[in-house]
Protein backbone atom coordinates (compact mmCIF):
# COMPACT_ATOMS: atom_id res chain seq x y z
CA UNK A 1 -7.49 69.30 20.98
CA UNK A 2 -4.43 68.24 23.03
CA UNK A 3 -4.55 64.67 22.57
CA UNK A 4 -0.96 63.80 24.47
CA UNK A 5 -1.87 66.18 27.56
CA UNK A 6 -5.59 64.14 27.44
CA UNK A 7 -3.50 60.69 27.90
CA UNK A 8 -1.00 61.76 29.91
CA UNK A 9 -3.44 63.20 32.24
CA UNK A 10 -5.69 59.90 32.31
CA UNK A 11 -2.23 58.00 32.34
CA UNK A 12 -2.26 59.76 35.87
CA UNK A 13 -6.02 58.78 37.27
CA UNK A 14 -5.46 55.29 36.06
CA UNK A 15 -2.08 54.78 37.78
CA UNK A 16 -3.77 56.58 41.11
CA UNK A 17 -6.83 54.57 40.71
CA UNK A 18 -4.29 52.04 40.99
CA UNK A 19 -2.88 53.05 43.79
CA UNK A 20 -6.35 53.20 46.00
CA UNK A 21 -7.22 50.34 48.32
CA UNK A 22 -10.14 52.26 50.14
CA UNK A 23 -13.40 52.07 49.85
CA UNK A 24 -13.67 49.23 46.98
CA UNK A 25 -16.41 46.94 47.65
CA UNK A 26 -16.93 43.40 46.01
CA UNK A 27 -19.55 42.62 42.68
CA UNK A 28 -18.33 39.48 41.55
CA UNK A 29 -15.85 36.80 42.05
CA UNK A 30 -16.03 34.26 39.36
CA UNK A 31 -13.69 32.35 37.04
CA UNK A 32 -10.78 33.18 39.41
CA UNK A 33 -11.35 36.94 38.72
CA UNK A 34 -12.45 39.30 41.15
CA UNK A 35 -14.60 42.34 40.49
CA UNK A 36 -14.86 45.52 42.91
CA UNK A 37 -16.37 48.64 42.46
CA UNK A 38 -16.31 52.22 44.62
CA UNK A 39 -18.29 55.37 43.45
CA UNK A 40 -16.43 57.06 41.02
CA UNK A 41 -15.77 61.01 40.74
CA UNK A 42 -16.05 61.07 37.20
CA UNK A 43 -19.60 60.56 36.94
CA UNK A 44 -23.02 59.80 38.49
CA UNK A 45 -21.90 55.96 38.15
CA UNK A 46 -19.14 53.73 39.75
CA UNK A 47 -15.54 52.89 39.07
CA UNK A 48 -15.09 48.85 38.59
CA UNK A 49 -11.72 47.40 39.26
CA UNK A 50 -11.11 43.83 37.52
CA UNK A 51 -8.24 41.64 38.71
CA UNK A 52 -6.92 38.05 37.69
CA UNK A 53 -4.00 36.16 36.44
CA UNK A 54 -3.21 35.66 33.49
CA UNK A 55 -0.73 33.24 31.50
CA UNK A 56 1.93 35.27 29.89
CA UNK A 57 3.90 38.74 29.91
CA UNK A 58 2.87 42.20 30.05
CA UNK A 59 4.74 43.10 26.80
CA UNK A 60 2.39 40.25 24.75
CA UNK A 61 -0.83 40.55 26.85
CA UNK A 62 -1.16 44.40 26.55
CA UNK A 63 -0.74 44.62 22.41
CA UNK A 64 -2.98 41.08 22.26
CA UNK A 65 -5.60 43.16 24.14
CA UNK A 66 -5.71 46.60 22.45
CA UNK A 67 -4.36 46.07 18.72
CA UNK A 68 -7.60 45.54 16.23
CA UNK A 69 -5.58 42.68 14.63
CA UNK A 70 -5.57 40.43 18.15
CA UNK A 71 -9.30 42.28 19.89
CA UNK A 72 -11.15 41.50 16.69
CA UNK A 73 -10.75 38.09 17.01
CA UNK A 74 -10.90 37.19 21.08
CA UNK A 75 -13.18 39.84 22.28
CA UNK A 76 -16.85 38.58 22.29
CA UNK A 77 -18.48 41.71 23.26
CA UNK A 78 -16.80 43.71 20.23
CA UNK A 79 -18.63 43.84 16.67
CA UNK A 80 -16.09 46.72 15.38
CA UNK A 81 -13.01 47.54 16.45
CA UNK A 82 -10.86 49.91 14.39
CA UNK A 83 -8.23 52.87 14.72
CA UNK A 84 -9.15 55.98 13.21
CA UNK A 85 -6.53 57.63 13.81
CA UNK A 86 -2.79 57.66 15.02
CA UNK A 87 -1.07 60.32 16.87
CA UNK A 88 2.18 58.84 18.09
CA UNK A 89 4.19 55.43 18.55
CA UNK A 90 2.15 54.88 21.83
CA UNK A 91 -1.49 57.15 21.19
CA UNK A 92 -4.49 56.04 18.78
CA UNK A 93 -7.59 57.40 18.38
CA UNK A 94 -10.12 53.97 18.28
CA UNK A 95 -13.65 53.31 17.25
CA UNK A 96 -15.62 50.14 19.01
CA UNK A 97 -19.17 48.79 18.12
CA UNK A 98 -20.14 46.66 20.78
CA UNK A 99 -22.57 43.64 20.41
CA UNK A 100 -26.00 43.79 21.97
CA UNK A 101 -26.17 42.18 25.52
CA UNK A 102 -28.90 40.92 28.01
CA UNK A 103 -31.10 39.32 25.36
CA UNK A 104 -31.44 43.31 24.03
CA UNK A 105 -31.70 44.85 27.22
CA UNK A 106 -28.69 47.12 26.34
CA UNK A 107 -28.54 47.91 22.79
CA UNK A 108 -24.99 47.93 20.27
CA UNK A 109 -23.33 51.14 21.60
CA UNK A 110 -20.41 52.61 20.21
CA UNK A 111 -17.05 54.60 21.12
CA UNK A 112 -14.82 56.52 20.23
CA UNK A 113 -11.85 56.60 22.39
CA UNK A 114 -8.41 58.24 23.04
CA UNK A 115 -5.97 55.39 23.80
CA UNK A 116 -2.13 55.76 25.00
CA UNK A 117 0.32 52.81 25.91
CA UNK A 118 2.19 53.35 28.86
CA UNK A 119 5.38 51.54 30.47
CA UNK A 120 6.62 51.61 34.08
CA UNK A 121 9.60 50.41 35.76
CA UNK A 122 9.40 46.83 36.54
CA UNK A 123 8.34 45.27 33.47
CA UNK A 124 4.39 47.47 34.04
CA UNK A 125 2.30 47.52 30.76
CA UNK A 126 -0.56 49.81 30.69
CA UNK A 127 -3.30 51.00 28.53
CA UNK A 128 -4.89 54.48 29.61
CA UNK A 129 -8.49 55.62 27.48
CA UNK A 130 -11.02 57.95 27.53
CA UNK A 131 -13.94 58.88 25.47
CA UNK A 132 -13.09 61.88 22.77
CA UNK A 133 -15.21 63.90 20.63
CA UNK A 134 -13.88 63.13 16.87
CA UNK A 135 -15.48 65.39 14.37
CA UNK A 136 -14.88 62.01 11.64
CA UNK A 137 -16.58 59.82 13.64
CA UNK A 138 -20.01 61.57 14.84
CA UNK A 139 -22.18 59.55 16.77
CA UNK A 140 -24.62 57.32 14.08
CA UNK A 141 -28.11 56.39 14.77
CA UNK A 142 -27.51 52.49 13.78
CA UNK A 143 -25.59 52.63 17.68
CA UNK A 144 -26.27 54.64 21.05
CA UNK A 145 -22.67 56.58 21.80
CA UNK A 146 -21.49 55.90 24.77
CA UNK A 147 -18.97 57.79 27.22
CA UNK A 148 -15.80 56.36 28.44
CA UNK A 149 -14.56 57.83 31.86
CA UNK A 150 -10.85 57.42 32.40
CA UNK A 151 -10.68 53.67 32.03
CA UNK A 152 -7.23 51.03 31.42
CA UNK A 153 -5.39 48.27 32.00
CA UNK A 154 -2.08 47.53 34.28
CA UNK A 155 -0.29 44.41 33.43
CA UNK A 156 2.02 44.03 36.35
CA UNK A 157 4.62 40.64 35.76
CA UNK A 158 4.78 38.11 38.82
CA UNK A 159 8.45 37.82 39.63
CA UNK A 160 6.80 34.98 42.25
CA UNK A 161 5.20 32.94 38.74
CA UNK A 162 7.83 33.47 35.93
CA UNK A 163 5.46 34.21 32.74
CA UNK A 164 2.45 35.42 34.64
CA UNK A 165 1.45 38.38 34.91
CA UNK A 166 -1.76 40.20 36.85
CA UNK A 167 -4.26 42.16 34.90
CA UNK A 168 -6.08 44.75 36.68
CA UNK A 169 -8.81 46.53 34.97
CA UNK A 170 -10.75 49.66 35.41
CA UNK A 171 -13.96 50.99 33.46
CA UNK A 172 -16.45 53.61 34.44
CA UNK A 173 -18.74 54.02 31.40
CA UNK A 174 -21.54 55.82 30.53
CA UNK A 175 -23.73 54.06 28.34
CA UNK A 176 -26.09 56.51 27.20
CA UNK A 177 -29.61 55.81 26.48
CA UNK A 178 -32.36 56.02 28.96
CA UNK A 179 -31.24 52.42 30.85
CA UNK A 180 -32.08 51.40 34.62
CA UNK A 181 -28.74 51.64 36.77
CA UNK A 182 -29.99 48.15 38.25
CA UNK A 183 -29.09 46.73 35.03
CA UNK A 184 -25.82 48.60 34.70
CA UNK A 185 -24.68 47.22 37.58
CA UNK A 186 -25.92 44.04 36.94
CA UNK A 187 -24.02 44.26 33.27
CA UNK A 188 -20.42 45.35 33.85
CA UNK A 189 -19.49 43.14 36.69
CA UNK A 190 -20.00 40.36 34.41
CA UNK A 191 -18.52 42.03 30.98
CA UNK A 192 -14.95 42.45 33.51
CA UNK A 193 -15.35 38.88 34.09
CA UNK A 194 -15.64 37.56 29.90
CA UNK A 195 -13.14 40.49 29.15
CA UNK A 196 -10.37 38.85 31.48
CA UNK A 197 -11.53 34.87 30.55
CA UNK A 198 -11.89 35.96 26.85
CA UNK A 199 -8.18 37.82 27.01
CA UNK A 200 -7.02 34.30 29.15
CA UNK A 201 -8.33 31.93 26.01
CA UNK A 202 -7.60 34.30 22.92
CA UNK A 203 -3.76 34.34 24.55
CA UNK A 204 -3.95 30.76 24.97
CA UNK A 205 -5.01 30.26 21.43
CA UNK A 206 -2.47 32.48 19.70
CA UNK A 207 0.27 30.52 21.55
């Protein structure tokens, strides 16, 4: 498997996705972060965009949110997060084990993801992932694997607000299992809206 022509090609939908301001429509505004979504052509589900502010620069938010060292610790939807793998300077191969959410509703779930760290003129930080199959890591019946779509980060700094920078998230997953798309929906609006407040306080914290 070509794991540099995988990220460089999701390297490309994120930084399109990006570049799209048709069609979104708004989830959730809350905590000074706004959540959109659009159908996605990925899969049978939707793309979500996440945007907010966020207190520092691309080059410290982007490693804070992806390295195990800094997620581990900040991330309250993460029970395991671990590399299993690394193919270059910029490209890991990462294992997560989320934590059960709605009371149960949606069970752990884990992935196992392709991710690649990409710069842009400007001072842009990105993070570009998708789902892989990893014949080290098969899928365990203790968690229901779940699919990534092409999903990232863009950490863009605010010339405007010197140290600032705006986060802008997108995540299509597929999380497996046999659950209603009502609650779907109803879950990932909100998970964009801890991810961003949770990335806000753990960079906060670490200051």
């Amino acid at each position: 498997m070509d794991y540099l022509q995988i990220a460089d090609e999701v390297a490309q939908k994120i930084w399109s996705y990006n570049q799209d301001d048709s069609g979104w429509k708004l989830a959730k505004n809350s905590k000074n972060v706004t959540v959109s979504w659009k159908p996605s052509n990925e899969y049978a589900g939707n793309l979500y965009r996440g945007e907010g502010i966020i207190e520092d620069t691309p080059e410290k938010i982007i490693p804070f949110m992806y390295l195990p060292e800094y997620r581990n610790k900040w991330d309250t939807a993460v029970k395991s997060y671990t590399f299993l793998e690394r193919i270059d300077q910029d490209t890991v191969i990462s294992h997560t084990i989320t934590h059960s959410y709605g009371l149960g509703l949606i069970s752990s779930r884990d992935f196992v993801d392709l991710i690649n760290v990409k710069r842009y003129e400007g001072g842009i930080v990105t993070t570009n992932s998708a789902s892989v199959d990893y014949l080290k890591r098969p899928p365990s019946p203790s968690h229901v694997r779940g699919h990534n779509n092409p999903c990232g980060y863009i950490c863009s700094p605010l010339p405007e607000t010197p140290g600032h920078s705006k986060l802008v998230v997108f995540i299509q997953p597929d999380l497996g299992g046999m659950l209603p798309r009502s609650v779907v929906e109803s879950a990932i609006p909100n998970n964009i809206v801890n991810l961003i407040n949770d990335t806000r306080t753990g960079i906060k914290a670490m200051c």
